[in-house]
N, C-alpha and C. Protein backbone atom coordinates (compact mmCIF):
# COMPACT_ATOMS: atom_id res chain seq x y z
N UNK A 1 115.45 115.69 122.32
CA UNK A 1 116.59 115.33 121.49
C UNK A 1 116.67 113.83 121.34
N UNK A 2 117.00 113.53 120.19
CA UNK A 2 117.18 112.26 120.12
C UNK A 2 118.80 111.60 119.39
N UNK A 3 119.30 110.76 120.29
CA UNK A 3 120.66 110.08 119.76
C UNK A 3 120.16 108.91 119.00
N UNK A 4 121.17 108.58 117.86
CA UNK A 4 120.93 107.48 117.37
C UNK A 4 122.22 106.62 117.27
N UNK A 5 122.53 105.58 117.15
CA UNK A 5 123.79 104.74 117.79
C UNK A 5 123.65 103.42 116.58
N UNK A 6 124.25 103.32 115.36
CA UNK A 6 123.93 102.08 114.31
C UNK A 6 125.29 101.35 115.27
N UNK A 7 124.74 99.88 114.92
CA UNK A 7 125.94 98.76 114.77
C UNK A 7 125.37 97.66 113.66
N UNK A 8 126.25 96.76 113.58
CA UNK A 8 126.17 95.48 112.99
C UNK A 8 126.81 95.57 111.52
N UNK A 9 127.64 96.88 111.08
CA UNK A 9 128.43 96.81 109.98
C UNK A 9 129.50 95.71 110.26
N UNK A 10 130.51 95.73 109.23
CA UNK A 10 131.46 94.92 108.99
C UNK A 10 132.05 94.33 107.48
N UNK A 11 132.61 93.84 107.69
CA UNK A 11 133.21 93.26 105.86
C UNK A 11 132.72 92.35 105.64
N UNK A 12 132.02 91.70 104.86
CA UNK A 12 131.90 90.81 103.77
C UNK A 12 132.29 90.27 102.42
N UNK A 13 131.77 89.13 102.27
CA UNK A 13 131.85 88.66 101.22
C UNK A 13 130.64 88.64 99.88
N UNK A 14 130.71 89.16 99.02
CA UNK A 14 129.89 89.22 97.55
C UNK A 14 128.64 88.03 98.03
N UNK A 15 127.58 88.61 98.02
CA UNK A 15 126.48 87.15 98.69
C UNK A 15 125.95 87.32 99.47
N UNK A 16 126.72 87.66 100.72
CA UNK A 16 126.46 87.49 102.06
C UNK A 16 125.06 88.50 102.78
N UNK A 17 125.09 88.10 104.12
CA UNK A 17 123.74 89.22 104.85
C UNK A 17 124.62 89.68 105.54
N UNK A 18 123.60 90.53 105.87
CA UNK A 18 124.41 91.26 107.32
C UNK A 18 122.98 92.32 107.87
N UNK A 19 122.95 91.94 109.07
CA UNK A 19 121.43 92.90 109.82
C UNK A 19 122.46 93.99 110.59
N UNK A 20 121.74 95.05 109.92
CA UNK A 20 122.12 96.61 110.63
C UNK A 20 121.34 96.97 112.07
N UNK A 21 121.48 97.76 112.92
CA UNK A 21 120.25 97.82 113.97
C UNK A 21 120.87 99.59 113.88
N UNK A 22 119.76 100.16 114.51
CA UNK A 22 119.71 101.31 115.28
C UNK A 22 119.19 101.81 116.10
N UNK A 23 119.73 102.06 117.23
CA UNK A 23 119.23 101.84 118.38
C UNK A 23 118.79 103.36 119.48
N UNK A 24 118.09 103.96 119.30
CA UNK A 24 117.80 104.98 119.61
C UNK A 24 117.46 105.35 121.30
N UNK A 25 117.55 106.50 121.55
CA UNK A 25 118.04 106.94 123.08
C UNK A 25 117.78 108.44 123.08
N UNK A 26 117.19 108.96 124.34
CA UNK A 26 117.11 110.12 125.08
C UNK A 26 115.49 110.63 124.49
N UNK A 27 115.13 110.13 123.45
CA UNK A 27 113.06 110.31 123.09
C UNK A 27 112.73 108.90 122.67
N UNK A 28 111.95 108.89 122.90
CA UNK A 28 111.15 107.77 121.91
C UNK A 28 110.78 108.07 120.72
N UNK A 29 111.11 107.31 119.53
CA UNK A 29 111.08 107.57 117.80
C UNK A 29 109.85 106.75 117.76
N UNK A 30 108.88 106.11 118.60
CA UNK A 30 108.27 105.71 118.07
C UNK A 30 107.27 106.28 116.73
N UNK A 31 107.04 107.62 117.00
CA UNK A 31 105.98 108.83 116.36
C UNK A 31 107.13 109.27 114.72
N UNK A 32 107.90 108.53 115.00
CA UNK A 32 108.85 109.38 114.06
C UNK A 32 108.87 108.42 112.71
N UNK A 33 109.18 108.79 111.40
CA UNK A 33 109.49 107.90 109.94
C UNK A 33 111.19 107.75 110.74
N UNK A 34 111.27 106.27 110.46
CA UNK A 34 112.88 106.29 110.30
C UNK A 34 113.50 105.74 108.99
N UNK A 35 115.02 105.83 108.83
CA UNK A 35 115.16 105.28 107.35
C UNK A 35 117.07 105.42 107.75
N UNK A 36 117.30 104.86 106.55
CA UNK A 36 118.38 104.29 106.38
C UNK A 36 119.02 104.73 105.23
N UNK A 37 119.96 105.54 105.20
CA UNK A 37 120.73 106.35 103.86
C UNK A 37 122.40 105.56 103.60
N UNK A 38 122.96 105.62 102.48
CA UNK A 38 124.51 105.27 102.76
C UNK A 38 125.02 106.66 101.79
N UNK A 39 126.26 106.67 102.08
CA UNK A 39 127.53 107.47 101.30
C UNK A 39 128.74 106.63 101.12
N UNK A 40 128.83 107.07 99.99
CA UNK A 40 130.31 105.83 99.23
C UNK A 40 131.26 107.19 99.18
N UNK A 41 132.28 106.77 99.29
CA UNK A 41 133.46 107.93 98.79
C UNK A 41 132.88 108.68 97.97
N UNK A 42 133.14 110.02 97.63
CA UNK A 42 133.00 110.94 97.07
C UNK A 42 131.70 110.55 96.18
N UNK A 43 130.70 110.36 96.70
CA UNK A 43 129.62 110.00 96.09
C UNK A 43 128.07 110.79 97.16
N UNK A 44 127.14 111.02 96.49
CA UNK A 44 126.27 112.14 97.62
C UNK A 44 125.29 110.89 98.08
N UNK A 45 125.26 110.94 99.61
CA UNK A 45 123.76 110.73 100.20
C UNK A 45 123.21 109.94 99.53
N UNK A 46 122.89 108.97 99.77
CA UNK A 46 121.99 107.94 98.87
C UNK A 46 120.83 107.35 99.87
N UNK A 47 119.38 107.40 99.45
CA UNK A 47 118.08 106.94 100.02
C UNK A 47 118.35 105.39 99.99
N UNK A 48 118.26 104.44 101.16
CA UNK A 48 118.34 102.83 100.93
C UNK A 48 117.08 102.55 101.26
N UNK A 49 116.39 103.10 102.59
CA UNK A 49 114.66 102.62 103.02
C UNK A 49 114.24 103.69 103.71
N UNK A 50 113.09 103.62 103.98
CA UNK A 50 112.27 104.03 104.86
C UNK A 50 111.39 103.43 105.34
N UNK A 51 110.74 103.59 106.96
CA UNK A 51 109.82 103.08 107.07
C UNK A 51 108.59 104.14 108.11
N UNK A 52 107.24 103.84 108.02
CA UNK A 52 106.73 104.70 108.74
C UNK A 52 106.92 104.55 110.19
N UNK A 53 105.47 105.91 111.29
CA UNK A 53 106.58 105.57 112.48
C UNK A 53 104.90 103.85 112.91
N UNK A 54 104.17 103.45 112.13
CA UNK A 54 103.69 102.29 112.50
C UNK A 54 104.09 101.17 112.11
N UNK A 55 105.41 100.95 111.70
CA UNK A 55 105.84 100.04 110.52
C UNK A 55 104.84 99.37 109.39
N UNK A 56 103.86 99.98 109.35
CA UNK A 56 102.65 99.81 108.06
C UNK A 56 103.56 100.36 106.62
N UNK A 57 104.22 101.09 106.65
CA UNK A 57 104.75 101.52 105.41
C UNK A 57 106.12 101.52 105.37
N UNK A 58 106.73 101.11 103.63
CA UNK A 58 108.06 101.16 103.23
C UNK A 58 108.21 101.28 102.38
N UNK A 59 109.67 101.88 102.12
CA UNK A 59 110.21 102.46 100.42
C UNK A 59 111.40 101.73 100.64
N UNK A 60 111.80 101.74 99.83
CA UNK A 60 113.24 100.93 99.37
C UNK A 60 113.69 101.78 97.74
N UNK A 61 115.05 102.37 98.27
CA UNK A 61 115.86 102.64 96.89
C UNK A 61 115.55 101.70 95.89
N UNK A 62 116.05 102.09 94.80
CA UNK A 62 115.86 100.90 93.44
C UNK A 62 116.94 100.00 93.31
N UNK A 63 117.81 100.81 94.08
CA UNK A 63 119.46 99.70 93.58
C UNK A 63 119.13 98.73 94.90
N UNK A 64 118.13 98.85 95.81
CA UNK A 64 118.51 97.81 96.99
C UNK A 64 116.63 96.80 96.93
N UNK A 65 116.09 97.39 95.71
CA UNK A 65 114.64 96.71 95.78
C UNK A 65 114.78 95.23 96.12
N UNK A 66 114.16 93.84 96.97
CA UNK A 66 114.37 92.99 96.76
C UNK A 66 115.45 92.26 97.42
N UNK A 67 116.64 93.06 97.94
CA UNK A 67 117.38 92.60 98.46
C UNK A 67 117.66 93.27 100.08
N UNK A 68 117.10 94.24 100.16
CA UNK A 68 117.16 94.82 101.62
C UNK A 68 115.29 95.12 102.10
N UNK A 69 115.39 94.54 103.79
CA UNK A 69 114.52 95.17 104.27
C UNK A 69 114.58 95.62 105.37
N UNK A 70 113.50 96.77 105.47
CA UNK A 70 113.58 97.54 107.14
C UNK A 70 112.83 97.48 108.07
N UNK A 71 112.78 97.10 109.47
CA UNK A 71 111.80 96.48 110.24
C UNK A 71 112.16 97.68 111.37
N UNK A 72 111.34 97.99 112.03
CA UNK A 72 111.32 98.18 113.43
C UNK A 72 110.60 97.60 115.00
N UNK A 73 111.39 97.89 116.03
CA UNK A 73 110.83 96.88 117.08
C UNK A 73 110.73 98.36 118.39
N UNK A 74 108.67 99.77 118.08
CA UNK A 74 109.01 100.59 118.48
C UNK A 74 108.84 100.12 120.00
N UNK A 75 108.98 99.20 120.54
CA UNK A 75 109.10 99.15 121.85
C UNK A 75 110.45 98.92 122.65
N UNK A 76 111.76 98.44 121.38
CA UNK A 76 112.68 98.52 121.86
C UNK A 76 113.50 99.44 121.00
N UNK A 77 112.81 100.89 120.73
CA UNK A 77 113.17 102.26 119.92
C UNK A 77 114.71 101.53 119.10
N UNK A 78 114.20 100.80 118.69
CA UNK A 78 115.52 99.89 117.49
C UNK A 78 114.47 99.84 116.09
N UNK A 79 115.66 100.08 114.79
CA UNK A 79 115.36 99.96 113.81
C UNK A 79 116.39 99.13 112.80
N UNK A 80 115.71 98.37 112.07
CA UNK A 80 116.45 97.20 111.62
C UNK A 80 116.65 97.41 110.05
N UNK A 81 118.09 96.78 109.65
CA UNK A 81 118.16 96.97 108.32
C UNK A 81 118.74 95.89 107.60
N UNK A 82 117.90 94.29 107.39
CA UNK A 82 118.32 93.18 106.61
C UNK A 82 118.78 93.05 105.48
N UNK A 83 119.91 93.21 105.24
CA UNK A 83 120.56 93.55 104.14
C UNK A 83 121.15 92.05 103.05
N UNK A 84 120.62 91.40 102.16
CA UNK A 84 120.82 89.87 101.59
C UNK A 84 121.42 90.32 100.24
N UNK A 85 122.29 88.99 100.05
CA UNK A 85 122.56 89.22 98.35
C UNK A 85 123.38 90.51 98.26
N UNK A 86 124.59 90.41 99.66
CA UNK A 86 125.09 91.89 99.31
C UNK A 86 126.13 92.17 97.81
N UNK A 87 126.08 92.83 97.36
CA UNK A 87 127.10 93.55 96.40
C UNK A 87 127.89 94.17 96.78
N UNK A 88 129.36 93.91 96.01
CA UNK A 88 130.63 95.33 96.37
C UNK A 88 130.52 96.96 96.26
N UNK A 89 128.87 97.17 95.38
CA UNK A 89 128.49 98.21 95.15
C UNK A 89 127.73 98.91 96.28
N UNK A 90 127.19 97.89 97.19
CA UNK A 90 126.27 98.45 98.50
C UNK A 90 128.03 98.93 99.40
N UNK A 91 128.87 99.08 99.23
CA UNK A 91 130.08 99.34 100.22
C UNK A 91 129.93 100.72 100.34
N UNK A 92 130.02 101.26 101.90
CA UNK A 92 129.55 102.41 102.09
C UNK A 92 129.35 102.65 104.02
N UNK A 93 129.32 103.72 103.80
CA UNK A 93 129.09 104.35 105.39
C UNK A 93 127.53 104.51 105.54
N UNK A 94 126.53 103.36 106.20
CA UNK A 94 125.39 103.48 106.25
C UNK A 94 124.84 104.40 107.77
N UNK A 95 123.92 104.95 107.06
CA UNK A 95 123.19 105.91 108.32
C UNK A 95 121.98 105.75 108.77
N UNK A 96 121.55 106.39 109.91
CA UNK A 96 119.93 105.70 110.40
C UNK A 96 119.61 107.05 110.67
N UNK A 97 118.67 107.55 109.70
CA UNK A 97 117.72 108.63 110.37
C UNK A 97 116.37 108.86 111.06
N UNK A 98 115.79 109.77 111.66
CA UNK A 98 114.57 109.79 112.09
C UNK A 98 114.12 111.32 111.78
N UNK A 99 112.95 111.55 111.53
CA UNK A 99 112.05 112.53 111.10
C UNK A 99 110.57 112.35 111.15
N UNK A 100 109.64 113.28 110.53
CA UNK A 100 108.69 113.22 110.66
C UNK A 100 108.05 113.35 109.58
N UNK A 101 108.71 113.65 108.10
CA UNK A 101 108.27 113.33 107.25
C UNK A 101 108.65 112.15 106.43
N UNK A 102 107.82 111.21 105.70
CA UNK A 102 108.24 110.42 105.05
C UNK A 102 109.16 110.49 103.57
N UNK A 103 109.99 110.33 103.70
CA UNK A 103 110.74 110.96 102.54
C UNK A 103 111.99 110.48 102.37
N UNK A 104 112.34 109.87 100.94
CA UNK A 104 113.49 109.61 100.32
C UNK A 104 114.85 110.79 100.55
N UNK A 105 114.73 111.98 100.96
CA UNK A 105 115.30 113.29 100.99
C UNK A 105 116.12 113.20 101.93
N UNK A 106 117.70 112.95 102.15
CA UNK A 106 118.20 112.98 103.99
C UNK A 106 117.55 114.94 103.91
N UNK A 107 116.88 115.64 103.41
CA UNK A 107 116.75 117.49 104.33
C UNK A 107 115.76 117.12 105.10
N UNK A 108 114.96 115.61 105.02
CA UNK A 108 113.31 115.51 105.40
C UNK A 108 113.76 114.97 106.82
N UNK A 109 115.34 115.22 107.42
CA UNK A 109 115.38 114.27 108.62
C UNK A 109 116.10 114.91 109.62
N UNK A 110 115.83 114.81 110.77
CA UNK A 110 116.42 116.15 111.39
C UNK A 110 117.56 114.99 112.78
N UNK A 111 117.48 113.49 112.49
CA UNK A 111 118.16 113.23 113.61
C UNK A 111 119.16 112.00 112.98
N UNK A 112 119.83 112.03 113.35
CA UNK A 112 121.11 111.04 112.19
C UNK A 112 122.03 110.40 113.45
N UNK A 113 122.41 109.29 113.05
CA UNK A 113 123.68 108.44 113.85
C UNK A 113 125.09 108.97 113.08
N UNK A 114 126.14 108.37 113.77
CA UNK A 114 127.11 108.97 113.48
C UNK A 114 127.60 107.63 112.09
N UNK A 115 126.79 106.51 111.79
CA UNK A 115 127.30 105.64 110.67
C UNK A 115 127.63 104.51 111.08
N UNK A 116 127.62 103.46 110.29
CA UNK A 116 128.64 102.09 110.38
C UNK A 116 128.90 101.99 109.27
N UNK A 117 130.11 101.03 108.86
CA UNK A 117 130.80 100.80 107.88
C UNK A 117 130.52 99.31 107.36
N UNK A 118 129.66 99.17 106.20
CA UNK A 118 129.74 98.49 105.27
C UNK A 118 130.93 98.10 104.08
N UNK A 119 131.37 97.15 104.10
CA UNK A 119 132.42 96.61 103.19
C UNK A 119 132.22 95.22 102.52
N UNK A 120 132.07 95.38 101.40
CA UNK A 120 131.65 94.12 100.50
C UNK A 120 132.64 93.60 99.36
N UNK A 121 133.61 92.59 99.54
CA UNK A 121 134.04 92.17 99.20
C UNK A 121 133.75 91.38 97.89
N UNK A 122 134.30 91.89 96.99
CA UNK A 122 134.32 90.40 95.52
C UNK A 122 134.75 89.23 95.52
């Protein structure tokens, strides 16, 4: 089984960064794709990245191309989400998944954190 535990949300300002982490516990994800989804109010599941489990590979949504990236560090089962140039439109409950397939899809992921809260101010 694996827990996953995000921090480093918070409010901002239109511009600003902000680095997400996720910090994983009870397996090692190293073997695993992890990735990073958000949900806005009444809005479905949205793909932000992925990365493989060698950090050799990444996807990035289209609304976040360029302005977000995802790193991992699998020796300290943490996964990172550099988020620049934020928008009031990235505002949202971001999530950190892990799976084993690579895939834009949250069905492709079988282990999820409980969220942090993104808020982006105009």
């Amino acid at each position: 089984q694996v827990q996953l535990v995000e921090s480093g949300g918070g409010l901002v300002q239109a511009g600003d960064s902000l680095r997400l982490s996720c910090a994983a516990s009870g397996r090692t994800v190293s073997m695993y794709t992890m990735a990073w989804f958000r949900q806005a109010p009444e809005k479905e599941r949205e793909f932000v990245a992925a990365i493989t489990w060698s950090g050799g590979g990444t996807d990035y949504g289209d609304s976040v191309k360029g302005r977000f990236t995802i790193s991992r560090d699998n020796a300290k089962n943490t996964v990172y989400l550099q988020m620049n140039s934020l928008k009031p439109e990235d505002t949202a409950v971001y999530y950190c998944a892990a799976g084993y397939r690579y895939s834009a899809l949250p069905r492709s992921y079988d282990h999820w954190g409980q969220g942090t809260q993104v808020t982006v101010s105009s």
